[in-house]
PDB file of N, CA and C in Angstrom:
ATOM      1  N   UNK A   1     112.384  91.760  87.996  1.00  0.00           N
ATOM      2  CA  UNK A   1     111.389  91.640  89.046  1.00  0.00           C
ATOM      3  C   UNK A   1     110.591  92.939  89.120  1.00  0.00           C
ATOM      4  N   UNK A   2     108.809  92.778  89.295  1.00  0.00           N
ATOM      5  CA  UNK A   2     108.841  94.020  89.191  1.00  0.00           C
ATOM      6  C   UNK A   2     108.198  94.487  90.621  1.00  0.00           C
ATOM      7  N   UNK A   3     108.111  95.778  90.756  1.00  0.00           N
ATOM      8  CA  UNK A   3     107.995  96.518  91.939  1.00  0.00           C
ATOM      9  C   UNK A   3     106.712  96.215  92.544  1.00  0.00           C
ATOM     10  N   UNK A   4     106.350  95.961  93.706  1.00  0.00           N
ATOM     11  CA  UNK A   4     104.879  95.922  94.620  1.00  0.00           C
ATOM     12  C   UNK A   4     104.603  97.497  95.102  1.00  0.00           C
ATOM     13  N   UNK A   5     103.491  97.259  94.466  1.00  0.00           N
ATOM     14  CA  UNK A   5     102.852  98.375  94.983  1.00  0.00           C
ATOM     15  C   UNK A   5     101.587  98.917  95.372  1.00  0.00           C
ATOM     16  N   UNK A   6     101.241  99.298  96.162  1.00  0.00           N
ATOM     17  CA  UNK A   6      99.789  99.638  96.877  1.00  0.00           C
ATOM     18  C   UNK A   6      99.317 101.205  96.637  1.00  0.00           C
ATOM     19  N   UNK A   7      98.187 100.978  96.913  1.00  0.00           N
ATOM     20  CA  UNK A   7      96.985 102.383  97.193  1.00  0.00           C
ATOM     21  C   UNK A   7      96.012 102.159  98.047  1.00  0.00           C
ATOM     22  N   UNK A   8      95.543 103.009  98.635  1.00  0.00           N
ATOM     23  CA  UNK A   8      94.333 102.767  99.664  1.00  0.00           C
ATOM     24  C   UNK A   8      93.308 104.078  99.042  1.00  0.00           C
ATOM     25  N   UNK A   9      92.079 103.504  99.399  1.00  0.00           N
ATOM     26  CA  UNK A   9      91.010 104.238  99.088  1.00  0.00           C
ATOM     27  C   UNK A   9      90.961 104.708 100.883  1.00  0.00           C
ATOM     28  N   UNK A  10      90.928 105.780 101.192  1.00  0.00           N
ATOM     29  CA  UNK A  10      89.996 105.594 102.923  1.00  0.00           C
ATOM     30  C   UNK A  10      88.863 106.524 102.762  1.00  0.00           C
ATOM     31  N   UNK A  11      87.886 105.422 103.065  1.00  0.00           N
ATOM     32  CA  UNK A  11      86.132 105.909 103.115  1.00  0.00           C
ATOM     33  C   UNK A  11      85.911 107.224 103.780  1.00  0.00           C
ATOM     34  N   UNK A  12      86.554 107.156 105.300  1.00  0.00           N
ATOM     35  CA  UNK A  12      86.527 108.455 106.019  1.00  0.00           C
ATOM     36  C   UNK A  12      86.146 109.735 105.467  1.00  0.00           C
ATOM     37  N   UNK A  13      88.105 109.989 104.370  1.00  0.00           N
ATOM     38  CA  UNK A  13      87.871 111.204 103.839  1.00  0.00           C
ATOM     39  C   UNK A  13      87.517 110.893 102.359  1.00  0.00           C
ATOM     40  N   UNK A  14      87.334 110.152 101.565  1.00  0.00           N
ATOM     41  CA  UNK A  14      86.845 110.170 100.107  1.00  0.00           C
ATOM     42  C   UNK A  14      88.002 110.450  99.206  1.00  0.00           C
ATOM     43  N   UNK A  15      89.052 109.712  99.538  1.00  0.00           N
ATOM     44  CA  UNK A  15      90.280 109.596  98.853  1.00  0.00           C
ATOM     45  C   UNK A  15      91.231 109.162  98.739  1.00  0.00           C
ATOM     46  N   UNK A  16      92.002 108.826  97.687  1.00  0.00           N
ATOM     47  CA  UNK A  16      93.122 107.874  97.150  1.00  0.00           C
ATOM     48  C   UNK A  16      94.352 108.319  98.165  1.00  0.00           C
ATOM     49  N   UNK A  17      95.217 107.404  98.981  1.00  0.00           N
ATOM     50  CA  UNK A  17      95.836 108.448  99.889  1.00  0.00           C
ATOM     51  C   UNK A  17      97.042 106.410  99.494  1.00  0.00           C
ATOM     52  N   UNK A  18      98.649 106.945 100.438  1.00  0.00           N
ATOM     53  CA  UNK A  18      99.527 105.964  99.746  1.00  0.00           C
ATOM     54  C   UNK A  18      99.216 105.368 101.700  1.00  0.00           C
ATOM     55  N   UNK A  19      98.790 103.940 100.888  1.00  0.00           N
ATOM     56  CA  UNK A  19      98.604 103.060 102.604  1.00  0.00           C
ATOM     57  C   UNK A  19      99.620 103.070 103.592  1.00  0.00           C
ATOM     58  N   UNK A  20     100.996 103.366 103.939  1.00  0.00           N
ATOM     59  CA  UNK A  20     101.249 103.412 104.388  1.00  0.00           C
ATOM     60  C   UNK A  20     101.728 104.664 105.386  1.00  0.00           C
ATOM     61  N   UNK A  21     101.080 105.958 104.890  1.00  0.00           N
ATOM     62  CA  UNK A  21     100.744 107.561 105.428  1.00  0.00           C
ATOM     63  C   UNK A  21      99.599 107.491 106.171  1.00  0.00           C
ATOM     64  N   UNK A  22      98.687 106.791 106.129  1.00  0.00           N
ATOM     65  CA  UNK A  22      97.735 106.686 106.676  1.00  0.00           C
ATOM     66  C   UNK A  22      97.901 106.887 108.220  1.00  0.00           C
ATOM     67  N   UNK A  23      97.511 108.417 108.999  1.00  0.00           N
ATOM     68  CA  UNK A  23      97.298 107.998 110.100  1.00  0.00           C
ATOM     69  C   UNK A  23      96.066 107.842 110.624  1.00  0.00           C
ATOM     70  N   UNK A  24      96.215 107.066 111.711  1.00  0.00           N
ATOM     71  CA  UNK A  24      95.145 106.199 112.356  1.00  0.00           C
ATOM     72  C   UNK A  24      95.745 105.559 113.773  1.00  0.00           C
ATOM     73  N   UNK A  25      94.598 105.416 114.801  1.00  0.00           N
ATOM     74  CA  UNK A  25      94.824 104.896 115.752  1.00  0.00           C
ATOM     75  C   UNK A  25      95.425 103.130 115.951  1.00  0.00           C
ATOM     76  N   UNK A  26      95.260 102.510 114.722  1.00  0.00           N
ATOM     77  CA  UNK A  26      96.051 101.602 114.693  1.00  0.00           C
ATOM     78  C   UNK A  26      94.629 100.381 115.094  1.00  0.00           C
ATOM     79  N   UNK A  27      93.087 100.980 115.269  1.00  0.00           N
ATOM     80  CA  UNK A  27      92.360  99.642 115.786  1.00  0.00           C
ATOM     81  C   UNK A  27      91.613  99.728 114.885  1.00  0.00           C
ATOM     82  N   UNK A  28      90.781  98.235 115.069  1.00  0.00           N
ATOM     83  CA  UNK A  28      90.341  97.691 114.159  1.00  0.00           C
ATOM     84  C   UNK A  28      89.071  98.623 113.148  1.00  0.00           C
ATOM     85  N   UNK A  29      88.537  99.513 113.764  1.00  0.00           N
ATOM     86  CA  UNK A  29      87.686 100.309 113.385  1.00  0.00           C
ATOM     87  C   UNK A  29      87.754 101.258 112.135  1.00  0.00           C
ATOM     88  N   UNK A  30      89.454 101.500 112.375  1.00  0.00           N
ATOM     89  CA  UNK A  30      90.094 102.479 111.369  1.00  0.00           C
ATOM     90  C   UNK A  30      90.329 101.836 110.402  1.00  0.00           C
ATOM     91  N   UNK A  31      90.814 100.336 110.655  1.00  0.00           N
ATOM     92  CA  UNK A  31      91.153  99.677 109.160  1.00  0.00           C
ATOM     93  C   UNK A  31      90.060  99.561 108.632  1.00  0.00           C
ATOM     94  N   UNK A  32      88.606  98.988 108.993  1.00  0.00           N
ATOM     95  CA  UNK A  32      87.824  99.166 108.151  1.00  0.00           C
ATOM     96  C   UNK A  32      87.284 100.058 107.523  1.00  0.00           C
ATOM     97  N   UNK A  33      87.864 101.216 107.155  1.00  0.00           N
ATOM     98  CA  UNK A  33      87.700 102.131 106.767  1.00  0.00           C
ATOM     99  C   UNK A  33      88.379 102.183 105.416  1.00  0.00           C
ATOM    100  N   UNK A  34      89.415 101.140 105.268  1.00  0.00           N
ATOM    101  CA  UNK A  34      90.515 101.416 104.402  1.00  0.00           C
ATOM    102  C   UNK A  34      90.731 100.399 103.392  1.00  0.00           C
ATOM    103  N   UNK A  35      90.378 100.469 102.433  1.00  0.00           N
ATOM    104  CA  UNK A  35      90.391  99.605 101.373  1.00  0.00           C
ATOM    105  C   UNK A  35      91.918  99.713 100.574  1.00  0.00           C
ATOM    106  N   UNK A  36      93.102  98.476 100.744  1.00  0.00           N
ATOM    107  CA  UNK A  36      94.057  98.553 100.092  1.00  0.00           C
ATOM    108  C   UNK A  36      94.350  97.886  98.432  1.00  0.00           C
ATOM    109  N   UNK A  37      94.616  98.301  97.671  1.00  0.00           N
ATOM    110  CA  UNK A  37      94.310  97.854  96.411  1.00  0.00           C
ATOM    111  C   UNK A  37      95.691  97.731  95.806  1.00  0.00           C
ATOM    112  N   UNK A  38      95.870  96.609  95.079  1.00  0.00           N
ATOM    113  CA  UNK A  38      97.624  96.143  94.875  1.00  0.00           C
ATOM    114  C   UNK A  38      98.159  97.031  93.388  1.00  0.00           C
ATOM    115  N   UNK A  39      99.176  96.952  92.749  1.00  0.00           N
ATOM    116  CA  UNK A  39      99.015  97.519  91.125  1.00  0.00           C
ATOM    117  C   UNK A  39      99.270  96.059  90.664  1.00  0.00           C
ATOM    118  N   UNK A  40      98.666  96.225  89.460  1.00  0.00           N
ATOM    119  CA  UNK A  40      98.956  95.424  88.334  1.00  0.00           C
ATOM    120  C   UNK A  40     100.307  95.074  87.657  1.00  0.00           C
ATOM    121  N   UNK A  41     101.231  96.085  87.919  1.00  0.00           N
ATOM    122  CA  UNK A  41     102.388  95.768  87.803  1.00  0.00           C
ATOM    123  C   UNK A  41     102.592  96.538  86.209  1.00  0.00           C
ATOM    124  N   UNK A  42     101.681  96.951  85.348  1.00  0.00           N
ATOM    125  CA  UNK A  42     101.552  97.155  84.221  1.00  0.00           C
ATOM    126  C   UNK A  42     100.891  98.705  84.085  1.00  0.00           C
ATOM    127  N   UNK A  43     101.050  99.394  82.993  1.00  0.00           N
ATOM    128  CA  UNK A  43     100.693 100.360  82.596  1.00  0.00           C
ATOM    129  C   UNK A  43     100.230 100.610  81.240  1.00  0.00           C
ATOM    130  N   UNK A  44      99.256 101.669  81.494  1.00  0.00           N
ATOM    131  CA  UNK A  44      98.090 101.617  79.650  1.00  0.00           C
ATOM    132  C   UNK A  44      98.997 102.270  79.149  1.00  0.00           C
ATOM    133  N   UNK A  45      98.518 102.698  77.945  1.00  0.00           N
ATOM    134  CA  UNK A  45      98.791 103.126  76.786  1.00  0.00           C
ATOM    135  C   UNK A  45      99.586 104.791  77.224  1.00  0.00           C
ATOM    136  N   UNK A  46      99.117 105.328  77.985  1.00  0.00           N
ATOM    137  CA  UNK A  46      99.592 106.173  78.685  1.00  0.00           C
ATOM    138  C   UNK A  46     100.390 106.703  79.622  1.00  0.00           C
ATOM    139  N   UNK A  47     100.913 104.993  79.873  1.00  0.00           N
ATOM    140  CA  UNK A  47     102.240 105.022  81.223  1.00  0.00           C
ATOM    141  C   UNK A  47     101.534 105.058  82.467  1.00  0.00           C
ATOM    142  N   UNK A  48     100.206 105.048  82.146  1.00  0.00           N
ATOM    143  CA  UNK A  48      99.320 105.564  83.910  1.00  0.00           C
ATOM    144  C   UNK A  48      99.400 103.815  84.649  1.00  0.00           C
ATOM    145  N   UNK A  49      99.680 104.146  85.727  1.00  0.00           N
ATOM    146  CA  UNK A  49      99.857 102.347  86.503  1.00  0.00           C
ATOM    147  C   UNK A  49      98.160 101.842  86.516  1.00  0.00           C
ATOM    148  N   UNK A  50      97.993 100.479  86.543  1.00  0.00           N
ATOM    149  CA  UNK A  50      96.896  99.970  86.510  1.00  0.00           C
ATOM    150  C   UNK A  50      97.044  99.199  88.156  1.00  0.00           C
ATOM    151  N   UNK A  51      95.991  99.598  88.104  1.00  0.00           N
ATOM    152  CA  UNK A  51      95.796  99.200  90.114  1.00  0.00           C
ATOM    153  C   UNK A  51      94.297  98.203  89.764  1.00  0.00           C
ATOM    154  N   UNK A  52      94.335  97.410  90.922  1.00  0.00           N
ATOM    155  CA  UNK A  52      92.897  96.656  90.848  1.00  0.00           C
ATOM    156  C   UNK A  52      91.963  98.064  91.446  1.00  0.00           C
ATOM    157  N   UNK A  53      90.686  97.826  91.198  1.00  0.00           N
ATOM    158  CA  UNK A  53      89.352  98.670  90.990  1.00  0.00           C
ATOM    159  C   UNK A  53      89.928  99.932  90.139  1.00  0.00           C
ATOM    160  N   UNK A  54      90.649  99.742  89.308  1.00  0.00           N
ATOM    161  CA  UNK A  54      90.717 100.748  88.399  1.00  0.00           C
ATOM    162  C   UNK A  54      89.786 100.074  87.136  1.00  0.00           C
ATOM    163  N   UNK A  55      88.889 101.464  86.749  1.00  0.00           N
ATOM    164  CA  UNK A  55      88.010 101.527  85.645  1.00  0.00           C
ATOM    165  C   UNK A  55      89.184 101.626  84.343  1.00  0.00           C
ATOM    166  N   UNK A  56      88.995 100.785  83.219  1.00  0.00           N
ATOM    167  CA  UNK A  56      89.512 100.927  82.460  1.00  0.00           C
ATOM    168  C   UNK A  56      88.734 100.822  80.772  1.00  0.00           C
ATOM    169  N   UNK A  57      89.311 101.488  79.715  1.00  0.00           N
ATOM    170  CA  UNK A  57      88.407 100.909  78.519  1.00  0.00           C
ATOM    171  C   UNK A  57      89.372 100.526  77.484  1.00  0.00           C
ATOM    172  N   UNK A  58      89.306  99.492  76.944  1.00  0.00           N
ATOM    173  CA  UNK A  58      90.144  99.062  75.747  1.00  0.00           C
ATOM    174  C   UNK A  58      89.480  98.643  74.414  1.00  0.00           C
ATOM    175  N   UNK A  59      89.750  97.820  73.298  1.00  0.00           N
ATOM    176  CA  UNK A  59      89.350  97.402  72.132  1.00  0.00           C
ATOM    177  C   UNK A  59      87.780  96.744  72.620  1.00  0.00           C
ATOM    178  N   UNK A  60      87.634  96.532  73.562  1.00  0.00           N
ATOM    179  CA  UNK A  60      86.505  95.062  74.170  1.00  0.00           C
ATOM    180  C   UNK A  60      85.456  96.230  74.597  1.00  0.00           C
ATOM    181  N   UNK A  61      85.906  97.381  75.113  1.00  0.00           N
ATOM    182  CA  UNK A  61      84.583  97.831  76.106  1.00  0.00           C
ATOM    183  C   UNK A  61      85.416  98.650  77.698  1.00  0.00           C
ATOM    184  N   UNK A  62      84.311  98.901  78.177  1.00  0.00           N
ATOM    185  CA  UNK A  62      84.375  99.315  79.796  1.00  0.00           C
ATOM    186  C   UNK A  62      84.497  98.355  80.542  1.00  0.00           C
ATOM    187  N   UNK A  63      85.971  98.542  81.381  1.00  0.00           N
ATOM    188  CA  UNK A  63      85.581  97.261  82.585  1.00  0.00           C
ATOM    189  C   UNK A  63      86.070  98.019  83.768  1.00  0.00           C
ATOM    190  N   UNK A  64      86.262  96.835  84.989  1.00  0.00           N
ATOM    191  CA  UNK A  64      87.164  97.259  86.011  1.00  0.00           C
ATOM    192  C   UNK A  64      87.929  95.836  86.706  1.00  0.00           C
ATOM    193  N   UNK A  65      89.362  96.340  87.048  1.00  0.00           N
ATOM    194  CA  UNK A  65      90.025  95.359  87.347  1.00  0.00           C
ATOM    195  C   UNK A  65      90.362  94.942  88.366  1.00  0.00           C
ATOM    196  N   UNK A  66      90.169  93.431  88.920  1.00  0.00           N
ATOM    197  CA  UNK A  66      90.433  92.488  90.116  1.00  0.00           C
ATOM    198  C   UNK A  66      91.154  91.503  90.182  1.00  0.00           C
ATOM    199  N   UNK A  67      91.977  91.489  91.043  1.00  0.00           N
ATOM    200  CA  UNK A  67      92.452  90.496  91.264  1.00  0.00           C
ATOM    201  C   UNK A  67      92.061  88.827  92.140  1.00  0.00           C
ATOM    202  N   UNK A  68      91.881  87.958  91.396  1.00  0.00           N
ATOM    203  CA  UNK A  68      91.324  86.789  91.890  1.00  0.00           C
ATOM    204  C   UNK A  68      91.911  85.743  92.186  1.00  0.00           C
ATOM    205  N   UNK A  69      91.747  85.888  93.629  1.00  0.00           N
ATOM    206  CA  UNK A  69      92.805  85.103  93.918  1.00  0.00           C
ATOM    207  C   UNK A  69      92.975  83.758  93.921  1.00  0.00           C
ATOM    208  N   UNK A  70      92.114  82.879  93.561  1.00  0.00           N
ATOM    209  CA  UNK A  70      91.806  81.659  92.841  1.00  0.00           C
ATOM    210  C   UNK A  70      92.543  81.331  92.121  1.00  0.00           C
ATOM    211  N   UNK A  71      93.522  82.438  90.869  1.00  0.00           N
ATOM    212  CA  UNK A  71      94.244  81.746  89.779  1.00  0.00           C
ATOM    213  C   UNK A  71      95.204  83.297  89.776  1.00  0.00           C
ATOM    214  N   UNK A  72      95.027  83.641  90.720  1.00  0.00           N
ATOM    215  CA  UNK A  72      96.445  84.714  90.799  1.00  0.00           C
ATOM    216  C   UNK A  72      96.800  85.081  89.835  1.00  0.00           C
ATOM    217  N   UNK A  73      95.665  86.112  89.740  1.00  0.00           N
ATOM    218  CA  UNK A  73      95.987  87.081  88.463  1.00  0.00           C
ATOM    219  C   UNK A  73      94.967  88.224  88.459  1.00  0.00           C
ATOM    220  N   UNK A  74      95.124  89.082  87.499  1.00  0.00           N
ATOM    221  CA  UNK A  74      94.161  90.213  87.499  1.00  0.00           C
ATOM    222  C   UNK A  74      93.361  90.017  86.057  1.00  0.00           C
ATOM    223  N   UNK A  75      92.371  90.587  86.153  1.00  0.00           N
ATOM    224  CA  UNK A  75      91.406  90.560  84.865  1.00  0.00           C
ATOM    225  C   UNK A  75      90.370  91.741  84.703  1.00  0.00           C
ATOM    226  N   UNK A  76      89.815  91.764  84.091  1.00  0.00           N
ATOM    227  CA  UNK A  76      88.948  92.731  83.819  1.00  0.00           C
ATOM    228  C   UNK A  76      88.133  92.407  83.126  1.00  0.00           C
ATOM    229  N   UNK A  77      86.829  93.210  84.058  1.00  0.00           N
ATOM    230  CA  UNK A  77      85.498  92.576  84.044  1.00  0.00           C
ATOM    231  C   UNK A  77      84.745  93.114  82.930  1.00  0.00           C
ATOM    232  N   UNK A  78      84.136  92.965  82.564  1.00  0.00           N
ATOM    233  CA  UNK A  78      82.636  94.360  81.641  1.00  0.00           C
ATOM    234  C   UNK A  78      81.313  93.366  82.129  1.00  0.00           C
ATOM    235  N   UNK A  79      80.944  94.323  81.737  1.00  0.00           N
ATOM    236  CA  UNK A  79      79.573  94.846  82.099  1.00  0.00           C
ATOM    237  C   UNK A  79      78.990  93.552  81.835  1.00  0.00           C
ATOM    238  N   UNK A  80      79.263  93.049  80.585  1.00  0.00           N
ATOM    239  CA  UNK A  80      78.199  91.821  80.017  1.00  0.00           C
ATOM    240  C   UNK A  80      78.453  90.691  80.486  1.00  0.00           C
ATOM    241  N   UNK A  81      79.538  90.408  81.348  1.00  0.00           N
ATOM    242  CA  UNK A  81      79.790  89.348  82.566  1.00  0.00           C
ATOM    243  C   UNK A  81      81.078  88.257  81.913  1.00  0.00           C
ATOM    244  N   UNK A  82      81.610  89.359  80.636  1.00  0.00           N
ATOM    245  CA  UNK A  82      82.604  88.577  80.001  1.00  0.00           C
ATOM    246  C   UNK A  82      84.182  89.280  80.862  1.00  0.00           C
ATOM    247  N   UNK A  83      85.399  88.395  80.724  1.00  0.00           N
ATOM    248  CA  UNK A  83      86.477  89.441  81.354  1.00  0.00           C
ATOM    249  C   UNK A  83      87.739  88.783  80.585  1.00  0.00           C
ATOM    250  N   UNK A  84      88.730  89.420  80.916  1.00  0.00           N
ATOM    251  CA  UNK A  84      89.762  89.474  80.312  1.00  0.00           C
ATOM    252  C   UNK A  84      90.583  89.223  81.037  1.00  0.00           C
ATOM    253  N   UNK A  85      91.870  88.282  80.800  1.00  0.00           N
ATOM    254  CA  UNK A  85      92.520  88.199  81.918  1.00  0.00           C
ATOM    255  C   UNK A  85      94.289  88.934  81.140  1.00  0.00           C
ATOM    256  N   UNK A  86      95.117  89.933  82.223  1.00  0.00           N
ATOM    257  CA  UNK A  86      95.965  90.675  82.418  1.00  0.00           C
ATOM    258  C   UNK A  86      97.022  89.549  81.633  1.00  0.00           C
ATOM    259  N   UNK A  87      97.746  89.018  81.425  1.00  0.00           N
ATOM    260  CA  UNK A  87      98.253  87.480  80.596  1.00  0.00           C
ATOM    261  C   UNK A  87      97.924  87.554  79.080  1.00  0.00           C
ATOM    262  N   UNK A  88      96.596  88.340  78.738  1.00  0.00           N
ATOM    263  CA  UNK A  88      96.039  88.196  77.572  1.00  0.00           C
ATOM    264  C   UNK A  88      96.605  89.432  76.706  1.00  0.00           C
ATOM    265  N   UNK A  89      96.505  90.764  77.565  1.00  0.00           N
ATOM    266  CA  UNK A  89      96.997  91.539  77.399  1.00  0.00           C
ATOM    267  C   UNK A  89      98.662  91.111  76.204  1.00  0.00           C
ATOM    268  N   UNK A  90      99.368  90.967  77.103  1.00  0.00           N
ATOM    269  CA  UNK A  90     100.692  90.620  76.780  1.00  0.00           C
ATOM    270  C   UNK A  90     101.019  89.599  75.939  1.00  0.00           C
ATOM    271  N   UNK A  91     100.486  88.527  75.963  1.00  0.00           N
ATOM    272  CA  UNK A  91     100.617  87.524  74.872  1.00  0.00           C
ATOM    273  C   UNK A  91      99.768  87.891  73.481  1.00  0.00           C
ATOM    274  N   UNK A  92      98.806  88.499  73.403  1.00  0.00           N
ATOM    275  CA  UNK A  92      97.900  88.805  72.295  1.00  0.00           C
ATOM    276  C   UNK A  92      98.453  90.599  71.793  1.00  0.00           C
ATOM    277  N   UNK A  93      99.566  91.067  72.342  1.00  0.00           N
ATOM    278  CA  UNK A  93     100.297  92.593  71.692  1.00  0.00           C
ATOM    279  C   UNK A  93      99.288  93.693  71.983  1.00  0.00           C
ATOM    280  N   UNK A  94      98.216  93.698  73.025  1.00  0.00           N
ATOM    281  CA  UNK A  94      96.972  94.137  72.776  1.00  0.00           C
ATOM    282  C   UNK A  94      96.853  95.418  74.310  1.00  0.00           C
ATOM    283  N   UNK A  95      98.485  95.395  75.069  1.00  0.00           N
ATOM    284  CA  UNK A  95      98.195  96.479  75.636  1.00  0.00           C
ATOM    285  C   UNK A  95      98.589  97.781  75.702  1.00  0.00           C
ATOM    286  N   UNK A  96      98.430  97.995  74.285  1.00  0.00           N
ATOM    287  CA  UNK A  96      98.719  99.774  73.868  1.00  0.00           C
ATOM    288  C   UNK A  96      97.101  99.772  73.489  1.00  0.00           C
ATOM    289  N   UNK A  97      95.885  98.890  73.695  1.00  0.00           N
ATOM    290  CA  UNK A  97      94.519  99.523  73.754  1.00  0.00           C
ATOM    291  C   UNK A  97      94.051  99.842  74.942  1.00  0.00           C
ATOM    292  N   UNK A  98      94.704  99.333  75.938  1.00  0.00           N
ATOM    293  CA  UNK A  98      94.161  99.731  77.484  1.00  0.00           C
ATOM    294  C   UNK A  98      94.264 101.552  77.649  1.00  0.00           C
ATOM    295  N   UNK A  99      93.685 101.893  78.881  1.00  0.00           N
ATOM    296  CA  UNK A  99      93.699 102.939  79.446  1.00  0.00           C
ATOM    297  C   UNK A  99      92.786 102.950  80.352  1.00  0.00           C
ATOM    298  N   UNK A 100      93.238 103.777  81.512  1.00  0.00           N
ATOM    299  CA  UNK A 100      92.557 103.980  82.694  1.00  0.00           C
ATOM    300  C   UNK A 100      91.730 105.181  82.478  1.00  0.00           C
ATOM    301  N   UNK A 101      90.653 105.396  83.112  1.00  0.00           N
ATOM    302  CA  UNK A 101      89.466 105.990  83.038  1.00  0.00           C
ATOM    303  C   UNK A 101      89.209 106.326  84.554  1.00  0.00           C
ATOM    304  N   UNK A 102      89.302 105.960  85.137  1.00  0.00           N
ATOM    305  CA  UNK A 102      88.972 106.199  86.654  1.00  0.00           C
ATOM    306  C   UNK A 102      89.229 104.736  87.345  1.00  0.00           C
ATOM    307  N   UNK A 103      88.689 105.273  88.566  1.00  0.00           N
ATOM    308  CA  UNK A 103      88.199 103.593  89.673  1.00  0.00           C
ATOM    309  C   UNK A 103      87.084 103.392  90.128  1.00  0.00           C
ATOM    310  N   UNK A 104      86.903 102.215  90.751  1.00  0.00           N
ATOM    311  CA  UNK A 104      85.391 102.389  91.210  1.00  0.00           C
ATOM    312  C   UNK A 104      84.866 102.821  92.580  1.00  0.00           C
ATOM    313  N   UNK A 105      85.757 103.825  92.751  1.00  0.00           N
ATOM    314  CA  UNK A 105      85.427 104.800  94.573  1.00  0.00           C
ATOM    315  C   UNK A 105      84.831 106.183  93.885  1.00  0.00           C
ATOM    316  N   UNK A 106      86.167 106.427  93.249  1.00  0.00           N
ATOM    317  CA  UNK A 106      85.289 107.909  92.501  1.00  0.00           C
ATOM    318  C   UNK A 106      84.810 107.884  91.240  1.00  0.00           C
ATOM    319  N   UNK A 107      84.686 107.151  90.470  1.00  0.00           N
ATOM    320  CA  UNK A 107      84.227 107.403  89.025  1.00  0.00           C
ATOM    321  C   UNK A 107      82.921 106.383  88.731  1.00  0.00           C
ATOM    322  N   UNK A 108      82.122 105.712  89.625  1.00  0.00           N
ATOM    323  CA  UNK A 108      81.002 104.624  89.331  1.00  0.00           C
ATOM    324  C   UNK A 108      80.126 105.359  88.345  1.00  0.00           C
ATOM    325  N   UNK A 109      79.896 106.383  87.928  1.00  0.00           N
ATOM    326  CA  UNK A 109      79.245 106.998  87.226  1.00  0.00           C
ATOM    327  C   UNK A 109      79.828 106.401  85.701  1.00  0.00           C
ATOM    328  N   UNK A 110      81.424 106.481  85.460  1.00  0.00           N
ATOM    329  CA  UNK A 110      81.632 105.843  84.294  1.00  0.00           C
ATOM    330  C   UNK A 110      80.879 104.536  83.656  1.00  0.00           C
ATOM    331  N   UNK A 111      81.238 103.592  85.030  1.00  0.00           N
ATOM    332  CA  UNK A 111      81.435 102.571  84.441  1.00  0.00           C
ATOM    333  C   UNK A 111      79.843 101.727  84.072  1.00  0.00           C
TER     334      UNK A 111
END
């Protein structure tokens, strides 16, 4: 089974902080401030964890990854409106090409 795990972006201060340190007054004002983002459960080529809105680049290109919750799963997008879905990774031997590059709070310049 593997581990759940979160990150929060908070807009406030402009940084990756662990969602549940977060202090805050607890109302609704503060949460919108706070974008929580799940992991992928998986790691690139580098052992680095893959979180959704993480920028990533592999054999295909630049993307960034979401989870959709339509077919409960994560994928990754590029640019040219093609994506990849996290499943593909693993059945096709193909994720020692991944790697994280940034996310899309601080690194939009990458992608």
């Amino acid at each position: 089974m593997r581990e759940i795990r979160f990150r929060a972006w908070n807009r406030i201060v402009g940084r990756m902080s662990d969602p549940f340190g977060i202090d805050h007054d607890h109302s609704q004002t503060a949460w919108q401030n706070i974008e929580i983002m799940q992991s992928t459960g998986l790691q690139d080529k580098n052992r680095v964890s893959i979180f959704e809105g993480d920028i990533v680049e592999d054999h295909i290109g630049k993307g960034f990854v979401e989870y959709v919750e339509k077919y409960a799963g994560f994928r990754v997008n590029y640019r040219d409106g093609k994506c990849k879905w996290f499943y593909d990774y693993n059945l096709k031997g193909e994720r020692d090409s991944i790697v994280v590059i940034g996310n899309i709070h601080e690194n939009q310049d990458i992608y």
